[in-house]
C-alpha atoms as a PDB file:
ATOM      1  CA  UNK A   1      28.756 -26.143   2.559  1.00  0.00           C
ATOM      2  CA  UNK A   2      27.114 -25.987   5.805  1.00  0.00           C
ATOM      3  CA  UNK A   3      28.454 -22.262   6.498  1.00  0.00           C
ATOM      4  CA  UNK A   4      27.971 -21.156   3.235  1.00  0.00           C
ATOM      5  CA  UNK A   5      24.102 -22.537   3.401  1.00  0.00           C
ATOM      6  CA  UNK A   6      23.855 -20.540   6.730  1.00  0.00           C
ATOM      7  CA  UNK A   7      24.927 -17.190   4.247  1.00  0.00           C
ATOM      8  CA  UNK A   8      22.616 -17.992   2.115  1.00  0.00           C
ATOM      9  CA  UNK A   9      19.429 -18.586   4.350  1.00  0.00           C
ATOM     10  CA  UNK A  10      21.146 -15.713   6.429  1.00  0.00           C
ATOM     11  CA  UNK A  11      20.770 -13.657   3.360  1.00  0.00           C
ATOM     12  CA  UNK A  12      17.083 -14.548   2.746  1.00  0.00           C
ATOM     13  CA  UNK A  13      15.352 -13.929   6.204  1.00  0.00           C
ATOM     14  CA  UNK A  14      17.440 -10.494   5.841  1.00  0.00           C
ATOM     15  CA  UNK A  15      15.696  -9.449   3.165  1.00  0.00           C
ATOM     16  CA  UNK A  16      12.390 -10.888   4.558  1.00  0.00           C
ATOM     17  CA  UNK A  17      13.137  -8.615   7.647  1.00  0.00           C
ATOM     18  CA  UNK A  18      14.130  -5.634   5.426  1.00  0.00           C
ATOM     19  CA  UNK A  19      10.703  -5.795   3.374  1.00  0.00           C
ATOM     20  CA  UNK A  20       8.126  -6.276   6.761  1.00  0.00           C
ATOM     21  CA  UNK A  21       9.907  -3.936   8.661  1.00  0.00           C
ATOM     22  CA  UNK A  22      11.071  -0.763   6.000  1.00  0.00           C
ATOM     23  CA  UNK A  23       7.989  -1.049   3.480  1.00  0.00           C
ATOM     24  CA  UNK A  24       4.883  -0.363   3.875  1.00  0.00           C
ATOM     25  CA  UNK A  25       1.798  -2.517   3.189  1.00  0.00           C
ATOM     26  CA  UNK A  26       1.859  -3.079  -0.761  1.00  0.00           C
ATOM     27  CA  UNK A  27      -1.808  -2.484  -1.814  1.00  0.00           C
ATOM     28  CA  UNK A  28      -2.921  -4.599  -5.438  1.00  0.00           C
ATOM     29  CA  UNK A  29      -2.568  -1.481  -8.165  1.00  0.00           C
ATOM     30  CA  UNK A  30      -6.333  -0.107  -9.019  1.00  0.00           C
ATOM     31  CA  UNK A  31      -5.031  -0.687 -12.823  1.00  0.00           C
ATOM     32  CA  UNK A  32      -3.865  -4.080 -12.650  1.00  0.00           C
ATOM     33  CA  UNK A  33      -6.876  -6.149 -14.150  1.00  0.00           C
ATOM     34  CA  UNK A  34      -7.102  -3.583 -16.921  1.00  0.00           C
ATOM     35  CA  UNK A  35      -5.601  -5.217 -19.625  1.00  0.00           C
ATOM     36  CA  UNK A  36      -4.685  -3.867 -23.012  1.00  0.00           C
ATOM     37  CA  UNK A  37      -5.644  -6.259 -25.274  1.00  0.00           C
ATOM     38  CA  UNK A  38      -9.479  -7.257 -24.807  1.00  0.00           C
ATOM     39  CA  UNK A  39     -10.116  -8.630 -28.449  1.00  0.00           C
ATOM     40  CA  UNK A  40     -13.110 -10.754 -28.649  1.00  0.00           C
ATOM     41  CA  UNK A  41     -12.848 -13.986 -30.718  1.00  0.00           C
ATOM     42  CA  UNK A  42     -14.929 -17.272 -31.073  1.00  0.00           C
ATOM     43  CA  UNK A  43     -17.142 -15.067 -27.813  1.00  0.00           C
ATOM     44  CA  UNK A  44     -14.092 -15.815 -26.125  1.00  0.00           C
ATOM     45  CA  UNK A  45     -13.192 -12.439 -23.852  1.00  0.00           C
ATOM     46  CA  UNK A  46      -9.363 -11.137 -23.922  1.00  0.00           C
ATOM     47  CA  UNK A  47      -9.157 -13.822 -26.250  1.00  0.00           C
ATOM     48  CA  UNK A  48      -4.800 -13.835 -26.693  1.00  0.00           C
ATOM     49  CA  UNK A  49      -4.226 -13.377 -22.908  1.00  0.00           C
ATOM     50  CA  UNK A  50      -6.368 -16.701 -22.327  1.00  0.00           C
ATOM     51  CA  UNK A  51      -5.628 -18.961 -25.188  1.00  0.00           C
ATOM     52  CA  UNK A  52      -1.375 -18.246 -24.652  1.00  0.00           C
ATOM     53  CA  UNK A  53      -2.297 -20.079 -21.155  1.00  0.00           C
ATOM     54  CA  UNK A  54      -2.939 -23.326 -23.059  1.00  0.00           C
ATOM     55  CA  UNK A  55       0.960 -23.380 -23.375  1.00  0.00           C
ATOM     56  CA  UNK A  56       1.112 -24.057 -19.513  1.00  0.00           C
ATOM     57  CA  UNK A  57      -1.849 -26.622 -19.749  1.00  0.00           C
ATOM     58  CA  UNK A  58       0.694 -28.653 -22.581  1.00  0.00           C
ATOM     59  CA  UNK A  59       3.864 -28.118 -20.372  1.00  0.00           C
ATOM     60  CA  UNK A  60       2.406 -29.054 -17.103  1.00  0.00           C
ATOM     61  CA  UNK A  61       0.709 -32.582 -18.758  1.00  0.00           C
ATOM     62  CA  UNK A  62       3.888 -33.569 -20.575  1.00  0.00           C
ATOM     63  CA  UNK A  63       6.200 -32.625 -17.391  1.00  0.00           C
ATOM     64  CA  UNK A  64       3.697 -34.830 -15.293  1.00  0.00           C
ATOM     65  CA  UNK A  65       3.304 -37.804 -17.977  1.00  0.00           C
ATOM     66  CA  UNK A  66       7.538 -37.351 -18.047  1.00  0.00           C
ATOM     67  CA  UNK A  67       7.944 -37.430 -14.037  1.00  0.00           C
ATOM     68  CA  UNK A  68       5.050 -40.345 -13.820  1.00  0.00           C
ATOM     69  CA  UNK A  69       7.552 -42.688 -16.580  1.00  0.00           C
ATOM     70  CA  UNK A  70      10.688 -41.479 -14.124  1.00  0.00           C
ATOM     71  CA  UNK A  71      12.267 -39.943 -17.477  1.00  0.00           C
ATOM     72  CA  UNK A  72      12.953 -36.588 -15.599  1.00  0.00           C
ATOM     73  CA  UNK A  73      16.569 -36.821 -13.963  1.00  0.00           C
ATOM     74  CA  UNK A  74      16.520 -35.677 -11.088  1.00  0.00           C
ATOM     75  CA  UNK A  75      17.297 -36.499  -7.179  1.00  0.00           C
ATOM     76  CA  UNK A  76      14.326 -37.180  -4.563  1.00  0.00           C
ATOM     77  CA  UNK A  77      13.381 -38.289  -1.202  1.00  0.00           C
ATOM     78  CA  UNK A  78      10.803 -40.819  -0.819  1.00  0.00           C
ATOM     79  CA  UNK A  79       7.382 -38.952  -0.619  1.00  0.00           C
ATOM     80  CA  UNK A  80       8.517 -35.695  -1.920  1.00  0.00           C
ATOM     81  CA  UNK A  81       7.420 -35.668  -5.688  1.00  0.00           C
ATOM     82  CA  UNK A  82       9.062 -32.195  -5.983  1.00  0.00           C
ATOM     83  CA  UNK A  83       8.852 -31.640  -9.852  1.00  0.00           C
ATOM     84  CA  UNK A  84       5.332 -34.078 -10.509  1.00  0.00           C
ATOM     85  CA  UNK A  85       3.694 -31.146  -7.943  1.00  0.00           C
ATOM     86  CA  UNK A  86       5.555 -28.900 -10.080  1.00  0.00           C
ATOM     87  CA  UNK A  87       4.007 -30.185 -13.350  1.00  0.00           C
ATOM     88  CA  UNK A  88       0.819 -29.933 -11.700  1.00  0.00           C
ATOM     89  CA  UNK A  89       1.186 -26.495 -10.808  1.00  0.00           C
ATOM     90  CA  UNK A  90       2.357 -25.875 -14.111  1.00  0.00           C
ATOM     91  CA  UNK A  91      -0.944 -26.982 -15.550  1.00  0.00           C
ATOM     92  CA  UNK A  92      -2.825 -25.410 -13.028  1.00  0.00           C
ATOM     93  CA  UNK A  93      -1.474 -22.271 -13.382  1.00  0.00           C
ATOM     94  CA  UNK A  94      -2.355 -22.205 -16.934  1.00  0.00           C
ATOM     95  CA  UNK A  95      -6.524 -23.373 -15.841  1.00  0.00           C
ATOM     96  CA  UNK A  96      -6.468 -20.320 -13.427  1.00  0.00           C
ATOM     97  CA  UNK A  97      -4.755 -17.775 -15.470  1.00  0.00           C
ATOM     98  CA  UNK A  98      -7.502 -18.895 -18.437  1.00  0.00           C
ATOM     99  CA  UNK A  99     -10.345 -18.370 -16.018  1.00  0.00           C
ATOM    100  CA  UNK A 100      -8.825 -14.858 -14.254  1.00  0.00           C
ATOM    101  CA  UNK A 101      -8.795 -13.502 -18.176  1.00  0.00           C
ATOM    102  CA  UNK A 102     -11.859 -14.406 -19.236  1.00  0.00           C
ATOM    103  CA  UNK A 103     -13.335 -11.972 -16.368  1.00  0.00           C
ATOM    104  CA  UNK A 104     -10.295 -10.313 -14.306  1.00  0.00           C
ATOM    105  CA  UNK A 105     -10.696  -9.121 -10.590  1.00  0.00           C
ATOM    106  CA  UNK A 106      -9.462  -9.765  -7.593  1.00  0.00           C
ATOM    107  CA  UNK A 107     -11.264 -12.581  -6.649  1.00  0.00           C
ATOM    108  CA  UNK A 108     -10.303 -14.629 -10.177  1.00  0.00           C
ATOM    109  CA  UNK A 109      -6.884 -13.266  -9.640  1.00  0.00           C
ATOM    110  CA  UNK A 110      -6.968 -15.506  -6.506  1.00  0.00           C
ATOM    111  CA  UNK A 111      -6.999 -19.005  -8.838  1.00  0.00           C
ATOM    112  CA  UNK A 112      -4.400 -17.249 -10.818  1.00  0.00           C
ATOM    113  CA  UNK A 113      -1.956 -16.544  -8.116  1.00  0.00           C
ATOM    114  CA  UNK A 114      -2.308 -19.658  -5.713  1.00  0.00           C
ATOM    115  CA  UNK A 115      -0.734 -22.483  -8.203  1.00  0.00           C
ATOM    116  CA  UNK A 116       2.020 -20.028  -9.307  1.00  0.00           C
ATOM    117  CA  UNK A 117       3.148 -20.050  -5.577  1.00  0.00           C
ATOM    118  CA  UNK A 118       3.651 -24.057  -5.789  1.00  0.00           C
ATOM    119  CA  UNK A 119       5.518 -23.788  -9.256  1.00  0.00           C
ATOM    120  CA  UNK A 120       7.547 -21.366  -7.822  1.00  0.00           C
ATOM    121  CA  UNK A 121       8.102 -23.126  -4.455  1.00  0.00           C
ATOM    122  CA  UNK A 122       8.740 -25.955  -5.734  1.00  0.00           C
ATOM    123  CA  UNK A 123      11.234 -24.817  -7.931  1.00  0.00           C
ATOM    124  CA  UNK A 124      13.141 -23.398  -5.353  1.00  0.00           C
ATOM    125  CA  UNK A 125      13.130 -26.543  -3.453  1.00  0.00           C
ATOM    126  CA  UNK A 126      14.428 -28.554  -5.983  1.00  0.00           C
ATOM    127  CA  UNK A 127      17.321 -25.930  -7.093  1.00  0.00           C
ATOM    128  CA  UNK A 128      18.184 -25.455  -3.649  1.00  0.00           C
ATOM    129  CA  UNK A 129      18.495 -29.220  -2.945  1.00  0.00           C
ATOM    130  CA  UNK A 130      20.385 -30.116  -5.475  1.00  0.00           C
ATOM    131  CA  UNK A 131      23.137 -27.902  -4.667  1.00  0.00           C
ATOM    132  CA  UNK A 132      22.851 -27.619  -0.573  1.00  0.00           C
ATOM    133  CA  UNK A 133      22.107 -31.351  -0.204  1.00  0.00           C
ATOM    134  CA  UNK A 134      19.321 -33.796  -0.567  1.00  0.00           C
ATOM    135  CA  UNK A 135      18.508 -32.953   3.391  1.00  0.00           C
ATOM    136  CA  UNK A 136      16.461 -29.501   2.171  1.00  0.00           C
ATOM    137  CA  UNK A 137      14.052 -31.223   0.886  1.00  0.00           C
ATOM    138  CA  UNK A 138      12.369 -32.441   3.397  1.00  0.00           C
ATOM    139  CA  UNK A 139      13.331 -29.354   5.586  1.00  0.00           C
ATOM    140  CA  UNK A 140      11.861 -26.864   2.970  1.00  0.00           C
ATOM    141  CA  UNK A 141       9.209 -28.345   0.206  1.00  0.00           C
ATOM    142  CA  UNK A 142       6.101 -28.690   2.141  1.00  0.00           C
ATOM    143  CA  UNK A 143       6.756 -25.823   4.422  1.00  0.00           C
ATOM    144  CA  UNK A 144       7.670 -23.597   1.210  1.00  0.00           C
ATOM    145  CA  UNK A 145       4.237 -24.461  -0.330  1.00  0.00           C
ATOM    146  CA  UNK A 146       2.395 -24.084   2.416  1.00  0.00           C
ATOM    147  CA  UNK A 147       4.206 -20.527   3.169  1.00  0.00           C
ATOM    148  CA  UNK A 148       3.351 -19.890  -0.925  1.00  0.00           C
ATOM    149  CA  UNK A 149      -0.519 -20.556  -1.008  1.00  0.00           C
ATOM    150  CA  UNK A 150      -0.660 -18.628   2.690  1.00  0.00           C
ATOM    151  CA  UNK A 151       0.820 -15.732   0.607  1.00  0.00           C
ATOM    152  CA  UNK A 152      -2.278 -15.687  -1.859  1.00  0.00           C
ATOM    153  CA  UNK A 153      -4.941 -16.198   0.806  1.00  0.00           C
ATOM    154  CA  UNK A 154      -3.497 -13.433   2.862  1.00  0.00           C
ATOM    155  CA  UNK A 155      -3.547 -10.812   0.362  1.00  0.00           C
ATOM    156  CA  UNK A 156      -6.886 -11.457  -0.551  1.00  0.00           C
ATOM    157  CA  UNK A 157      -8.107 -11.424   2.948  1.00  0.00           C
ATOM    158  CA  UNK A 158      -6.253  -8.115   3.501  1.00  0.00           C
ATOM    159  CA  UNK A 159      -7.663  -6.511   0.082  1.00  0.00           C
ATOM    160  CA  UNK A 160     -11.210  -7.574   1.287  1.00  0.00           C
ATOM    161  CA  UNK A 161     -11.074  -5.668   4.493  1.00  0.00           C
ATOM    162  CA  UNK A 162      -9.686  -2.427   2.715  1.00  0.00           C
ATOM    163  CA  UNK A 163      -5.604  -3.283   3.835  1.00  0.00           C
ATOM    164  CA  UNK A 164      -4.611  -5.071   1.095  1.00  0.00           C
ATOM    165  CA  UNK A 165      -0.965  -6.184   1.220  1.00  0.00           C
ATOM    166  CA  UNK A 166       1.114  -7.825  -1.443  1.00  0.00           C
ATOM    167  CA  UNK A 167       4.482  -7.990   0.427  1.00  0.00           C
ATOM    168  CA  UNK A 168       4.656 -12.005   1.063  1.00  0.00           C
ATOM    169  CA  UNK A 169       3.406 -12.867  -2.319  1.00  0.00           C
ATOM    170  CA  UNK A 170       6.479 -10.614  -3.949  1.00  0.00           C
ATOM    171  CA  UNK A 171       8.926 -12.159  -1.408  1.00  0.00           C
ATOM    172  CA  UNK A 172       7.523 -15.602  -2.862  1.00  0.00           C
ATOM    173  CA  UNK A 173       7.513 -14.261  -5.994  1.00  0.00           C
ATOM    174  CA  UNK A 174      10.956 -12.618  -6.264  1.00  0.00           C
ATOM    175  CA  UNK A 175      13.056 -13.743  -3.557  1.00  0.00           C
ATOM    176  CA  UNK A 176      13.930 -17.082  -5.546  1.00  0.00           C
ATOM    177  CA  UNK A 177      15.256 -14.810  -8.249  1.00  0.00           C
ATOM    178  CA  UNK A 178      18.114 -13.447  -5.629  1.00  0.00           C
ATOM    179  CA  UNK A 179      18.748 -16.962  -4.021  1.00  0.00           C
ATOM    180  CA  UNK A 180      18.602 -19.257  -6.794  1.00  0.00           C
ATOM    181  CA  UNK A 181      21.892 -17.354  -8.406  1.00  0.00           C
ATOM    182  CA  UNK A 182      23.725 -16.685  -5.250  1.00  0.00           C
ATOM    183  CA  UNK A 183      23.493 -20.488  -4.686  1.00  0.00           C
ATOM    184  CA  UNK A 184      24.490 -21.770  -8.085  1.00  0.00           C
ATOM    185  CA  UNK A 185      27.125 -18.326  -7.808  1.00  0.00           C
ATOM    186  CA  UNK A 186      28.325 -20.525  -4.371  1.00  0.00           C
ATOM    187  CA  UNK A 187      27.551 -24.161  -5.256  1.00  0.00           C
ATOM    188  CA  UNK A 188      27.924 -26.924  -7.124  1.00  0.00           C
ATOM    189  CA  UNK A 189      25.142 -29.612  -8.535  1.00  0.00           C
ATOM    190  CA  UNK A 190      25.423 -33.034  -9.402  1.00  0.00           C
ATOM    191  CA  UNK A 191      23.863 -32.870 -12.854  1.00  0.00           C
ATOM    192  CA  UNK A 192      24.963 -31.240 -15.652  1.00  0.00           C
ATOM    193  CA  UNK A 193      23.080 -28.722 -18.355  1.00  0.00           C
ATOM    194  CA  UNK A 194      22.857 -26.163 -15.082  1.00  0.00           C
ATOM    195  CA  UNK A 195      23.478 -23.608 -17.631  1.00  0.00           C
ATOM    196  CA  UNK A 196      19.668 -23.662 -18.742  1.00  0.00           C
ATOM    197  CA  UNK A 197      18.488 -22.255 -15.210  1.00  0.00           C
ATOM    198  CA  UNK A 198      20.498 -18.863 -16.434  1.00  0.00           C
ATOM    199  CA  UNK A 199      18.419 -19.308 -19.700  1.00  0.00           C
ATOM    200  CA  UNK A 200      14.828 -20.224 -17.660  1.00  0.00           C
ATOM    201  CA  UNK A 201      15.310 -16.977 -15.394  1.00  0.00           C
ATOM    202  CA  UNK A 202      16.328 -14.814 -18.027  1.00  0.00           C
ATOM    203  CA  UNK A 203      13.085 -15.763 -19.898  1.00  0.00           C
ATOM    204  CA  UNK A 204      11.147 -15.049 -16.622  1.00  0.00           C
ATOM    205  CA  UNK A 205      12.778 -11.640 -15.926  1.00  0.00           C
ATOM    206  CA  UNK A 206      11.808 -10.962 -19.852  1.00  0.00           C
ATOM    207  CA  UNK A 207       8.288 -11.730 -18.935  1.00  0.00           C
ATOM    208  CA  UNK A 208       7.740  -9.737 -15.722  1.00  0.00           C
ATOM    209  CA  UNK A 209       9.013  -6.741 -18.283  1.00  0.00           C
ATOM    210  CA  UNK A 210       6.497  -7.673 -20.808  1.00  0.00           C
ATOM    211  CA  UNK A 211       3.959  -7.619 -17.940  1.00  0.00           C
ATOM    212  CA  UNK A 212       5.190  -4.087 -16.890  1.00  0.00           C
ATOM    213  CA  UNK A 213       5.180  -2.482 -20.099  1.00  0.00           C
ATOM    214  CA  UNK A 214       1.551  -4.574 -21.458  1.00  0.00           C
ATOM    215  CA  UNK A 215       0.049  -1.076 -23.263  1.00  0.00           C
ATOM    216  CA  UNK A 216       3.479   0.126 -24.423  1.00  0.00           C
ATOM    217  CA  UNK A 217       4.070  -3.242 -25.973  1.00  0.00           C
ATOM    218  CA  UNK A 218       0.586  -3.336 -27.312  1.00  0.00           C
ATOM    219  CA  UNK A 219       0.571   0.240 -29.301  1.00  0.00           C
ATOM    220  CA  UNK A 220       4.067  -0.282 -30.641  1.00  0.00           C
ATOM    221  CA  UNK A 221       3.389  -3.830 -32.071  1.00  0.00           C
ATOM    222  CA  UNK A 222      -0.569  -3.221 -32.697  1.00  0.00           C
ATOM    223  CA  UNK A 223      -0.916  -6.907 -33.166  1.00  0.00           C
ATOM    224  CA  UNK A 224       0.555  -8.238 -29.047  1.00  0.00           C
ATOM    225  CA  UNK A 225       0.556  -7.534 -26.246  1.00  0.00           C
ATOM    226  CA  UNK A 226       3.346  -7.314 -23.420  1.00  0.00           C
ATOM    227  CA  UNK A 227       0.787  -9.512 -21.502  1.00  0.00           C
ATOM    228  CA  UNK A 228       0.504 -12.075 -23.871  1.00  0.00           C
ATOM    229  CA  UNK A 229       4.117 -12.216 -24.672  1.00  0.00           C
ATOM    230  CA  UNK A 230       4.361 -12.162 -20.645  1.00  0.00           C
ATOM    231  CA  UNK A 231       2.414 -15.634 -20.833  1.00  0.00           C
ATOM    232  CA  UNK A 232       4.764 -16.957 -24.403  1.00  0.00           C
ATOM    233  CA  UNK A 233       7.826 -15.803 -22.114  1.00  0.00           C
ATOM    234  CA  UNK A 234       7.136 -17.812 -19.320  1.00  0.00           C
ATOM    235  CA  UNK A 235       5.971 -20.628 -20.808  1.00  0.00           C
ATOM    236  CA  UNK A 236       9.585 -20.897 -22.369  1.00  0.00           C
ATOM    237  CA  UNK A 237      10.672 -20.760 -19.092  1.00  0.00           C
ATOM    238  CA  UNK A 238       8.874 -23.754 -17.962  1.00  0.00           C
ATOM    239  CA  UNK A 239      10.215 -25.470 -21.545  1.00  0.00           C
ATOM    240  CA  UNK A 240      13.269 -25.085 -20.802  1.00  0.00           C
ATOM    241  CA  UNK A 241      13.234 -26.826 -17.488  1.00  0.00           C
ATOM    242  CA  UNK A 242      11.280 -29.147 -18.225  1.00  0.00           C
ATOM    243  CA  UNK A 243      14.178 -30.085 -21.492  1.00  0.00           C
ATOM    244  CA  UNK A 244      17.188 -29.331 -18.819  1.00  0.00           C
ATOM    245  CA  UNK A 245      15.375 -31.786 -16.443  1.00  0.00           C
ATOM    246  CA  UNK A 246      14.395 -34.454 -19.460  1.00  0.00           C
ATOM    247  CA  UNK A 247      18.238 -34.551 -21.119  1.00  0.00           C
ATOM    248  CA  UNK A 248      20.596 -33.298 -18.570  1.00  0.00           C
ATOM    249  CA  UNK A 249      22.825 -36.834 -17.159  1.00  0.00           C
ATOM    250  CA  UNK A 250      24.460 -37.202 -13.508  1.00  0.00           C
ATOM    251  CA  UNK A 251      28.035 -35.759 -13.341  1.00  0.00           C
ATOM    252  CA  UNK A 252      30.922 -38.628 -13.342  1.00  0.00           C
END
């Protein structure tokens, strides 16, 4: 296990190296606030994009309430509350995505960004852990979340002075989607119901499309938007874990 860990983190700062040293600084698209579906109901602006976030605000309470009774099975050091900081993030995530859409720009975009980071690092902490060994935790959870939010506030620093860079915030982003399956390709984990991470990143992959093809989407349905079903899409995601994480047993 050790060497094969060693591939794997091998692997990672790789692609970390690839990305700082053969692309260029990743400015924020002009067009990406411009949303295409900016109904107005109840004087609520973009009013699908920000009510689908209340999805996130359910999940993240009932994963919290869930990890608070200790009904989530799951392994963890002492002082590393891996999925309750998850949970939170989860319903965090769905207060700043409500307040980016009701008035999107960069600077809303920040509260939108910074507690996807911790969902996603924390994720990625508790994947990896369970199938490298409990040790990662404590080597990579704090560190991983701190890395995360750092990604936000630098390319919103870097957009203010004219240089904006997305490059860490992908690598946070989308480097988790390359590890997580070459470790559970690799590994094996002590719980069973694994196969519902295939079924959680296959509903997040669905959703970055969605977000990619929002006004194509939009003008072939007339009623949704890829946006929206962006939000539904991940928000199954999170379900889904949060159900693997409440039902799945320790292997005999």
């Amino acid at each position: 296990m050790i060497y094969k860990s060693k591939i794997i983190f091998g692997f990672s700062f790789f692609i970390i190296f690839c990305v700082f040293t053969f692309i260029n600084p990743i400015p924020q698209p002009e067009k990406y606030n411009i949303f295409s579906d900016t109904r107005i109901f109840f004087g609520i602006n973009n009013f699908f994009d920000v009510i689908s976030n209340s999805l996130f605000l359910i999940i993240g309470l009932l994963g919290i309430v869930l990890e608070m009774q200790k009904k989530l099975v799951q392994d963890r050091l002492p002082g590393i509350p891996i999925y309750r900081i998850l949970f939170v993030g989860v319903f965090l995530t769905g207060v700043g995505s409500m307040y980016f859409h009701l008035s999107p720009n960069n600077d809303s975009l920040v509260w939108d960004r910074l507690p996807m980071t911790i969902v996603f690092m924390s994720l990625t902490t508790g994947i990896l852990s369970e199938h490298l060994g409990l040790a990662w935790q404590r080597r990579l959870f704090y560190p991983l979340v701190l890395l995360g939010i750092a990604s936000v506030w630098y390319w919103h620093v870097t957009e203010q002075i004219g240089r904006g860079d997305l490059r860490p915030y992908l690598l946070v982003q989308f480097l988790p989607l390359l590890l997580l399956p070459l470790v559970m390709l690799s590994e094996t984990s002590g719980f069973d119901r694994r196969g519902m991470i295939w079924w959680m990143l296959v509903c997040y992959l669905l959703a970055k499309l969605c977000e990619l093809y929002d006004r194509e989407i939009w003008q072939w349905s007339g009623w949704i938007s890829g946006h929206t079903l962006k939000h539904l899409l991940a928000a199954a995601a999170l379900l889904l874990l949060l159900h693997m994480l409440y039902r799945r047993q320790r292997k005999l």
